[in-house]
N, C-alpha and C. Protein backbone atom coordinates (compact mmCIF):
# COMPACT_ATOMS: atom_id res chain seq x y z
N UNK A 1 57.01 89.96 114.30
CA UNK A 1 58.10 90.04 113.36
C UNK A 1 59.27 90.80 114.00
N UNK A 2 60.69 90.31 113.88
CA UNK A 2 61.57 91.20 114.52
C UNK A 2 62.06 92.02 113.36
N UNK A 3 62.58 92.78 114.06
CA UNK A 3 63.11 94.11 113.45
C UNK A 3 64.63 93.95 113.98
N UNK A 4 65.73 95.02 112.77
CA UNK A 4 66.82 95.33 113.34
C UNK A 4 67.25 95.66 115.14
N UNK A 5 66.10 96.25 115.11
CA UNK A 5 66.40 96.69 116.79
C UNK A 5 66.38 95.94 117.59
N UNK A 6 65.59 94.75 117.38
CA UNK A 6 65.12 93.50 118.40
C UNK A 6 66.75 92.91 118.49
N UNK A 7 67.10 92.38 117.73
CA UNK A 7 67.91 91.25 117.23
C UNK A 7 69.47 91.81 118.46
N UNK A 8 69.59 91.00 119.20
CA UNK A 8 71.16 91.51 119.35
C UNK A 8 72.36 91.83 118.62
N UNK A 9 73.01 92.53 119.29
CA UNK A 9 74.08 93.04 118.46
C UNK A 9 75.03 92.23 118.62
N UNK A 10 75.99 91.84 117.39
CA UNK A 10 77.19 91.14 117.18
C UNK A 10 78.37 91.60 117.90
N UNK A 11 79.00 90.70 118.61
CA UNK A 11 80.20 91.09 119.18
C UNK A 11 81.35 91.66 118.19
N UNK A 12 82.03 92.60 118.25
CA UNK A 12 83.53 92.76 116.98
C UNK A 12 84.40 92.73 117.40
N UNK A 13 85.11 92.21 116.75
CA UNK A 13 87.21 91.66 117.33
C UNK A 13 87.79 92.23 115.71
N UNK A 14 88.26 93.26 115.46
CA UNK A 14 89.01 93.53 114.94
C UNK A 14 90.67 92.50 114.93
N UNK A 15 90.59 91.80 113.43
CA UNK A 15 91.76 90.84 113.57
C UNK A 15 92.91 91.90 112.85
N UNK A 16 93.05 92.32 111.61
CA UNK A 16 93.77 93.58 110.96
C UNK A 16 93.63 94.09 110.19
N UNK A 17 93.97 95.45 109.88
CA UNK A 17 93.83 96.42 108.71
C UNK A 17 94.86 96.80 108.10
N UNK A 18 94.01 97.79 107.32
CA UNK A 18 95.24 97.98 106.35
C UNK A 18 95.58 99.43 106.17
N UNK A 19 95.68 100.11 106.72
CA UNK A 19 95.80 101.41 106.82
C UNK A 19 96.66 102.05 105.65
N UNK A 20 97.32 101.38 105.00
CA UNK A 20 98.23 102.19 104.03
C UNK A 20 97.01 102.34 102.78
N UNK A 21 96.11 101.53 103.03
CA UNK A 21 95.30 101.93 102.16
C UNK A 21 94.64 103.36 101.98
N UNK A 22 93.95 104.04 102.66
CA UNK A 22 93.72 105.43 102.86
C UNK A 22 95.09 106.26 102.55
N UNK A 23 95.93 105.85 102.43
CA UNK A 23 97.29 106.85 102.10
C UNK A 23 97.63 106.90 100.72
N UNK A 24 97.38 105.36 100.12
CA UNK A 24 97.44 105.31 98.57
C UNK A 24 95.92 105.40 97.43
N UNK A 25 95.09 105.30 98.09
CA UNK A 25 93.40 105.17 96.98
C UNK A 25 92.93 105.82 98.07
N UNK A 26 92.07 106.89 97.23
CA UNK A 26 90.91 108.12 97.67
C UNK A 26 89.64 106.52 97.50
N UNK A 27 89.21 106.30 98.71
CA UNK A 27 88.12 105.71 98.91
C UNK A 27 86.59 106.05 98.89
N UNK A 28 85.56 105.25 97.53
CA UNK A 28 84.30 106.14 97.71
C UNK A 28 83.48 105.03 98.34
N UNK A 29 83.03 103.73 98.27
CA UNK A 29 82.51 103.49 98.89
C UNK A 29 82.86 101.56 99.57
N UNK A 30 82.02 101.95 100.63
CA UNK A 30 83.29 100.55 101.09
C UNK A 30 81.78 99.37 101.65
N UNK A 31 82.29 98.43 101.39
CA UNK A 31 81.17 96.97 101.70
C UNK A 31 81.47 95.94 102.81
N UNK A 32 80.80 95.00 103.38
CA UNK A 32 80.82 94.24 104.61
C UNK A 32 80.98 92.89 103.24
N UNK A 33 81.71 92.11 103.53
CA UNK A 33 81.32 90.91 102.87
C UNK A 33 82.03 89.73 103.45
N UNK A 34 81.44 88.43 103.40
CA UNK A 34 82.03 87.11 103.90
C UNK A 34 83.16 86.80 103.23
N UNK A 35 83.81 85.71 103.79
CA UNK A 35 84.36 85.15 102.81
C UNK A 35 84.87 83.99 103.61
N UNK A 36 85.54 83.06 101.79
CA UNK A 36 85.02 81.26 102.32
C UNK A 36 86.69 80.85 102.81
N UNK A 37 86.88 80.72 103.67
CA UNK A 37 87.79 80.19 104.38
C UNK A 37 87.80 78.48 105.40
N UNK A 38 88.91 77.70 105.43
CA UNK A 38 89.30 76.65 105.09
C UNK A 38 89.43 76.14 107.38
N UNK A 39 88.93 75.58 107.93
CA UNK A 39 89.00 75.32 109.34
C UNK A 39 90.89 75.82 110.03
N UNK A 40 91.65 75.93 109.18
CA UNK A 40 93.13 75.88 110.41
C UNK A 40 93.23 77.78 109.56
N UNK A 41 92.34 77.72 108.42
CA UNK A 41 92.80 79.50 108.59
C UNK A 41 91.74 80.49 109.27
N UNK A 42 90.63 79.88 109.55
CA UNK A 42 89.95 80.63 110.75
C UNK A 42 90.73 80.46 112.28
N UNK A 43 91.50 79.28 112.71
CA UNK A 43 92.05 78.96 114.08
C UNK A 43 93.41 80.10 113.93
N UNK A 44 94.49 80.15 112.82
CA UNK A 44 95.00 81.07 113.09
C UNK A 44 94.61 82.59 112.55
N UNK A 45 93.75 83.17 112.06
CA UNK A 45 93.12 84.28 112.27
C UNK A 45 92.79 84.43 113.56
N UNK A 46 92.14 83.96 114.36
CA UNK A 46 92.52 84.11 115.85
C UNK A 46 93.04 84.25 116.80
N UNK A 47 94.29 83.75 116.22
CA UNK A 47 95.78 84.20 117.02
C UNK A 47 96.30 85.30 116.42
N UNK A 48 95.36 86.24 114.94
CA UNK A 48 95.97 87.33 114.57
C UNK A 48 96.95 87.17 113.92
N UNK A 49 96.84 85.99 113.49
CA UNK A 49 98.12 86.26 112.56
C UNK A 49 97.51 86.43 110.83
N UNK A 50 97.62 87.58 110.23
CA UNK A 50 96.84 88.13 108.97
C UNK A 50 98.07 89.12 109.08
N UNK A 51 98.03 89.78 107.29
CA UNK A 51 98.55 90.46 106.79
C UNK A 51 97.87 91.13 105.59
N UNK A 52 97.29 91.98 105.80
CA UNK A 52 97.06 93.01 104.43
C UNK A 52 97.72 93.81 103.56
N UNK A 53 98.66 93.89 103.81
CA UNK A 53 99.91 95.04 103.05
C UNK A 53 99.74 93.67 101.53
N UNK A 54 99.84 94.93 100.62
CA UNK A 54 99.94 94.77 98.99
C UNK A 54 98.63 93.62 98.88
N UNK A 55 97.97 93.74 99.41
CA UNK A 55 96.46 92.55 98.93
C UNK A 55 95.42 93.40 97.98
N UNK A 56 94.80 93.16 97.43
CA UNK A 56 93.70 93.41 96.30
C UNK A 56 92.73 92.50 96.13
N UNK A 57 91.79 92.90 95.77
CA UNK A 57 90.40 91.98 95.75
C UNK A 57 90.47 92.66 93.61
N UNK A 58 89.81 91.22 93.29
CA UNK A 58 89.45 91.35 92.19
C UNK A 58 88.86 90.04 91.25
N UNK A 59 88.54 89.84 89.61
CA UNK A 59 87.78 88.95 89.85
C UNK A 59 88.50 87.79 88.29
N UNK A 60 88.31 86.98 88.78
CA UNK A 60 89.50 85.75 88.09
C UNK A 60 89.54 85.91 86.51
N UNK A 61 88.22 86.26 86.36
CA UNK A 61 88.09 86.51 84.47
C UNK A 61 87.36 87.35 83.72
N UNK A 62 87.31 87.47 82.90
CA UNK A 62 86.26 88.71 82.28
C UNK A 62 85.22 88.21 82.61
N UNK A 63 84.27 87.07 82.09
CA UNK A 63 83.41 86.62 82.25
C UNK A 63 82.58 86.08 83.36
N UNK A 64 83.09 85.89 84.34
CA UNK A 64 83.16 85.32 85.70
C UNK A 64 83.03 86.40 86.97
N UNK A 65 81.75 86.51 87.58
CA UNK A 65 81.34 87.19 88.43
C UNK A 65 81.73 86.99 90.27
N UNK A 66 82.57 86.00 90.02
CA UNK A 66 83.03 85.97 91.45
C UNK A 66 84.05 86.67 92.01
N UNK A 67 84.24 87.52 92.56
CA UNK A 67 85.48 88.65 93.41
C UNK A 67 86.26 87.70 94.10
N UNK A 68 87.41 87.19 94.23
CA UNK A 68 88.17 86.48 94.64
C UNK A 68 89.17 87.88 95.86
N UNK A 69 90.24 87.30 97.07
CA UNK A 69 90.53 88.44 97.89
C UNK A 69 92.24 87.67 97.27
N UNK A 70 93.36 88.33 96.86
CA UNK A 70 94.89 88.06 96.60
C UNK A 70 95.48 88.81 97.40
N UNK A 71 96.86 87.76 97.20
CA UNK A 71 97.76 88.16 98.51
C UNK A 71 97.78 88.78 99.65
N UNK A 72 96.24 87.70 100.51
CA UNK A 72 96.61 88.02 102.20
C UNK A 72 96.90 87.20 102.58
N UNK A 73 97.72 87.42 103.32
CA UNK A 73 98.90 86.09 103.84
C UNK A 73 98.21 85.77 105.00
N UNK A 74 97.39 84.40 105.38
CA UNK A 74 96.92 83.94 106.49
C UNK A 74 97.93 83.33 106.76
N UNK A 75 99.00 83.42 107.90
CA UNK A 75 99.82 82.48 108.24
C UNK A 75 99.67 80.81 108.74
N UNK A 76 100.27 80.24 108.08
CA UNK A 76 99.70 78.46 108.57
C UNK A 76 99.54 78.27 109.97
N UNK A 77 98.65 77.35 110.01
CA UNK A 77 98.51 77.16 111.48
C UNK A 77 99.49 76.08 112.18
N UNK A 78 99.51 76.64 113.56
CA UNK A 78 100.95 75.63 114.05
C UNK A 78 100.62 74.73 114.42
N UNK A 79 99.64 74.11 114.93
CA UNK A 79 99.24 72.60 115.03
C UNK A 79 98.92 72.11 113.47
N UNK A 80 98.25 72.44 112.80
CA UNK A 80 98.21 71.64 111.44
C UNK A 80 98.85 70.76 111.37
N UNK A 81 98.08 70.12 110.43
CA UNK A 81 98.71 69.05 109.79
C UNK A 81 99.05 69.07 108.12
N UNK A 82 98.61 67.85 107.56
CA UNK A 82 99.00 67.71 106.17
C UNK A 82 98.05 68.82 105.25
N UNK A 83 96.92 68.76 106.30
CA UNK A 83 95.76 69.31 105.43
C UNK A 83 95.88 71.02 105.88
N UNK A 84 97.23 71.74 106.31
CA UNK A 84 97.39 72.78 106.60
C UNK A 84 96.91 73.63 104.83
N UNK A 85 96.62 75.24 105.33
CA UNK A 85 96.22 75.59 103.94
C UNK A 85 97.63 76.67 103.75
N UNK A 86 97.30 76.73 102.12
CA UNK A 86 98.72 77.68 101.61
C UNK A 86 98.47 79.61 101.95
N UNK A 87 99.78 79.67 102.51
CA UNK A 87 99.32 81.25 102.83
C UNK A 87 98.95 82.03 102.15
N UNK A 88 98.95 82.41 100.94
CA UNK A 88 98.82 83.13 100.49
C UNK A 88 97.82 83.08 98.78
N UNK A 89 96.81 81.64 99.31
CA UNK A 89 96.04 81.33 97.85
C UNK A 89 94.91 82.34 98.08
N UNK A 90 94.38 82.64 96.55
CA UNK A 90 93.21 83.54 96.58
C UNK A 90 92.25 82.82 97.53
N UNK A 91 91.27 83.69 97.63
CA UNK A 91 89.74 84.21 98.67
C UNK A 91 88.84 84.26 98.38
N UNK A 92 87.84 83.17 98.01
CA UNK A 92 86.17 83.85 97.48
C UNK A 92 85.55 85.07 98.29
N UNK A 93 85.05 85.67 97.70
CA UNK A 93 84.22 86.96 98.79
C UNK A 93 83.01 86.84 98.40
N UNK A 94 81.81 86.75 99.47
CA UNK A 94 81.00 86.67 99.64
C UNK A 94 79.75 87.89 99.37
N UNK A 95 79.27 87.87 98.16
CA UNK A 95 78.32 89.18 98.17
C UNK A 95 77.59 89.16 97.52
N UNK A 96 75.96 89.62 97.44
CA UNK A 96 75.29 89.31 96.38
C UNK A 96 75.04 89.74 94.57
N UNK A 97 74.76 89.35 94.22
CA UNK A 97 75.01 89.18 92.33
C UNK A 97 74.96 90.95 92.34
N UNK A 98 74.24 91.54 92.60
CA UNK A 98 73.47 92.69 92.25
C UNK A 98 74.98 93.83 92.67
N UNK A 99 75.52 93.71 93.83
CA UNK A 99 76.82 94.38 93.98
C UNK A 99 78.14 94.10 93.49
N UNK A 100 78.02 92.62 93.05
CA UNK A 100 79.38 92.20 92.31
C UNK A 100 78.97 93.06 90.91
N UNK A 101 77.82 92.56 90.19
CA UNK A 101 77.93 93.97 88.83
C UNK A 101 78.06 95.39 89.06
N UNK A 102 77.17 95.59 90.02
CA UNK A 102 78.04 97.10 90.02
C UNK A 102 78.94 97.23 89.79
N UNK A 103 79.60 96.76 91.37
CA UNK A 103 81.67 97.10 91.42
C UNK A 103 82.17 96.59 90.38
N UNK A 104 81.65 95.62 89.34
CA UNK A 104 82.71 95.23 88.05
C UNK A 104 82.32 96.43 87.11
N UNK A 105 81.22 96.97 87.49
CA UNK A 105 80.99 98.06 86.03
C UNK A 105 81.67 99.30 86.56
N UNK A 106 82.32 99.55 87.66
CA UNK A 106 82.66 100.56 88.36
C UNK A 106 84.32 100.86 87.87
N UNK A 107 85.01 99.01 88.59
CA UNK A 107 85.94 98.54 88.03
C UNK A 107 86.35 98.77 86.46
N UNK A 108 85.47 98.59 85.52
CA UNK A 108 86.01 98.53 84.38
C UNK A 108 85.72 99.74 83.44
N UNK A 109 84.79 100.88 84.02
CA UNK A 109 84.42 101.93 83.26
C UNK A 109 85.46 103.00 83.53
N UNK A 110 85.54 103.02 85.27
CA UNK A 110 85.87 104.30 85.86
C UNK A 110 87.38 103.89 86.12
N UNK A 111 88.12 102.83 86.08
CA UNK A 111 89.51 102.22 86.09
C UNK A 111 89.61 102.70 87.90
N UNK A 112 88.80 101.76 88.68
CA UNK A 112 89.15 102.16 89.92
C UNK A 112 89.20 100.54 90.47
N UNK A 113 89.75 100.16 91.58
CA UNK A 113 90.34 99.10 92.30
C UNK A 113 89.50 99.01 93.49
N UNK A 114 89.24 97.63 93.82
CA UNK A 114 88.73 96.81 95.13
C UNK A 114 89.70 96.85 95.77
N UNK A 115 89.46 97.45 97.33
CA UNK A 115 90.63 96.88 97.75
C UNK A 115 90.19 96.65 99.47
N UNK A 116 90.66 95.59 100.16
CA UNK A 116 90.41 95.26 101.49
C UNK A 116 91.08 96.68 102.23
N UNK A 117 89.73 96.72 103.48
CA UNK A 117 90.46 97.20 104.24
C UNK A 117 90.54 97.03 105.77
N UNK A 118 89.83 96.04 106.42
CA UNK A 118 89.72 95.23 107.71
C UNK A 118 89.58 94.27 106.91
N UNK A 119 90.06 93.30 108.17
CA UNK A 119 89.02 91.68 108.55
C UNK A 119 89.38 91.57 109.84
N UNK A 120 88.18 91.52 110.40
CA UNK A 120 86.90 91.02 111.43
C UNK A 120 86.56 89.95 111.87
N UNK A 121 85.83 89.79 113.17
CA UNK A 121 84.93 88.82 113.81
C UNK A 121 84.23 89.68 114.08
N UNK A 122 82.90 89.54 113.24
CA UNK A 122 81.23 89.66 113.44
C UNK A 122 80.80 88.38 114.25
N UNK A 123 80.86 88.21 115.40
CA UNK A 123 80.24 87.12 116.13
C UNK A 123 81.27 86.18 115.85
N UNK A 124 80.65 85.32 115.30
CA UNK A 124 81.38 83.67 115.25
C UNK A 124 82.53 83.68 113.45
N UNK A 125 81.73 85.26 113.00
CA UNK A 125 81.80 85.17 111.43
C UNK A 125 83.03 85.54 111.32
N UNK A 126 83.93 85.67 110.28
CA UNK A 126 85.03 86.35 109.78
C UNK A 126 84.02 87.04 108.85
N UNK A 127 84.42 88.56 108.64
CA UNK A 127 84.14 89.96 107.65
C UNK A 127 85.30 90.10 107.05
N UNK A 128 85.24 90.63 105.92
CA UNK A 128 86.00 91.50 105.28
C UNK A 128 85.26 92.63 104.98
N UNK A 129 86.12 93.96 105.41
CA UNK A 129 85.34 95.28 104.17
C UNK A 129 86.48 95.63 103.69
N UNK A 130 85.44 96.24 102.38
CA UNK A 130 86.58 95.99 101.12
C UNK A 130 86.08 97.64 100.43
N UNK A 131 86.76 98.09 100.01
CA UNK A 131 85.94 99.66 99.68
C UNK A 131 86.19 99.55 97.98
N UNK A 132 85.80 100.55 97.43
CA UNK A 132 86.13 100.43 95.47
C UNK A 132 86.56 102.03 95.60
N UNK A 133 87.98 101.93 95.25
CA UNK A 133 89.19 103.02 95.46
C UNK A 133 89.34 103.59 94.25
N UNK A 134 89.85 104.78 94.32
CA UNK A 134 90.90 105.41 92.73
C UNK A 134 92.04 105.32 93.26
N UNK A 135 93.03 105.32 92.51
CA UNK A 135 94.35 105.22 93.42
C UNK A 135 94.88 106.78 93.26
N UNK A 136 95.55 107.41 94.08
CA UNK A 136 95.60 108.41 94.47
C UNK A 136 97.29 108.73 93.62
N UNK A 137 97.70 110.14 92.90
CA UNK A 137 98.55 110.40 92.34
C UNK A 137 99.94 110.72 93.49
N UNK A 138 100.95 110.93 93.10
CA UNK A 138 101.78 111.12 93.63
C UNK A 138 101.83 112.54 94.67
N UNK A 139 101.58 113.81 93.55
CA UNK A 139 101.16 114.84 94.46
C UNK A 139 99.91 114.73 95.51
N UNK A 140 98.88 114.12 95.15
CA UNK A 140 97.98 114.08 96.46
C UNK A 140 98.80 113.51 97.51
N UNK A 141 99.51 112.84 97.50
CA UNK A 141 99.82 112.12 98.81
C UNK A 141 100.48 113.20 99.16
N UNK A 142 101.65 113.85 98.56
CA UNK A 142 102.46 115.01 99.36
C UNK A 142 101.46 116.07 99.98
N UNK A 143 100.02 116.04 99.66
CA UNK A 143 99.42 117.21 99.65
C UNK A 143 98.86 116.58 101.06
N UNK A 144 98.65 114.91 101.19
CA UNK A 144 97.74 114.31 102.12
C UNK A 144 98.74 114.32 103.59
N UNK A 145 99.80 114.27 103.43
CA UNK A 145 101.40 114.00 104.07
C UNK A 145 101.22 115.81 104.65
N UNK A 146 100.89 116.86 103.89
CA UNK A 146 101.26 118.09 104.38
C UNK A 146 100.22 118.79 105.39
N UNK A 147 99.22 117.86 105.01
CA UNK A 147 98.10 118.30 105.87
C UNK A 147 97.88 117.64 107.26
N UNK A 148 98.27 116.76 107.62
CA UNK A 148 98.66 115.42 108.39
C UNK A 148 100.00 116.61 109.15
N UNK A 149 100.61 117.11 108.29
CA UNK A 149 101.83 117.58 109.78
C UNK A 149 101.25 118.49 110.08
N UNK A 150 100.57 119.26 109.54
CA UNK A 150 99.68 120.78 110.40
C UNK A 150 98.90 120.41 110.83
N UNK A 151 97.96 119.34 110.73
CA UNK A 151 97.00 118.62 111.92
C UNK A 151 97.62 118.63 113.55
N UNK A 152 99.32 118.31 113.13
CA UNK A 152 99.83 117.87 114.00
C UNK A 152 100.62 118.86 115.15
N UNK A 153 100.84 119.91 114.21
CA UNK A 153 101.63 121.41 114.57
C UNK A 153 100.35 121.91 115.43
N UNK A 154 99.28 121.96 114.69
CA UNK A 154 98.20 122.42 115.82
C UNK A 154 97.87 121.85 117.00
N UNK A 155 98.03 120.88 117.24
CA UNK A 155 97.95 119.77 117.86
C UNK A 155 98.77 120.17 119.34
N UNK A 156 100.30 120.10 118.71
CA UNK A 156 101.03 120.48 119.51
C UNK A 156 100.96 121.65 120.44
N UNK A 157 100.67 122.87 119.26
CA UNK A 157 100.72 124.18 120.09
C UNK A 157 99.31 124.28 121.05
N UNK A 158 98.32 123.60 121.05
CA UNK A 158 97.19 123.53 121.54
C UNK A 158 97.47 122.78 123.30
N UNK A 159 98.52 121.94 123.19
CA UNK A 159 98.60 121.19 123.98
C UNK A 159 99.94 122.15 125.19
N UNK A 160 100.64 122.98 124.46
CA UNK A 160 101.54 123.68 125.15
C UNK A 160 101.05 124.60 125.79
């Protein structure tokens, strides 16, 4: 029987992130998940062309357990054709039943947000991780911003 250890390890290509995320939502916990994408938006994800700024993951209806990924702009691909896909249509995300209820009971009790924060090549795969955020008040950020320049002041005088 193999085990984790046997199995080789997946190559990773970081395609892009989203870094403004950590600046706006205090992040508690964050997930690996697939998602279903269309043959010319995996070819240009490869050339890197992705955009995460203002995207959100969330899920189409009350009733309806599927997490869909909004506004990431996969840019069209330049060979395409007719059957090119639209940049910016929602994203199924890939995850099993048992974590989509959680994060919706997480979502709707504790008023906190899905939100992407890579996508990846796991091997041959496209990843998304996606974390379940609070969004962070105005003073934390000045407080997150003040601590970030004395990181940096030390930094400096350490280096002089």
């Amino acid at each position: 029987m193999l085990t984790k250890q046997d199995l080789p390890e997946r190559k990773y290509h970081l395609i892009t992130s989203n870094k403004k995320a950590f600046f706006d939502y205090e992040v508690s916990q964050t997930m690996e998940a697939g998602i279903v994408l269309s043959g010319t938006e995996v070819k240009s994800l490869r050339k890197g062309k992705c955009n995460l700024q203002d995207s959100f993951a969330g899920f189409k209806s009350k009733n309806n357990d599927d997490l869909f990924l909004f506004n990431v702009s996969i840019s069209e691909y330049d060979f395409g054709n007719r059957e090119n896909h639209d940049a910016k249509r929602p994203r199924k995300l890939l995850l099993h039943k048992k974590e989509l209820i959680k994060w919706r009971t997480q979502v709707v009790e504790k008023s906190m947000s899905i939100v992407p924060l890579k996508i990846y090549f796991s091997g041959h795969l496209v990843k998304v991780e996606v974390a379940l955020a609070k969004p962070k008040k105005n003073y934390d950020k000045r407080e997150a911003t003040k601590e970030r320049e004395g990181k940096r002041e030390v930094q400096r005088s350490l280096k002089s």
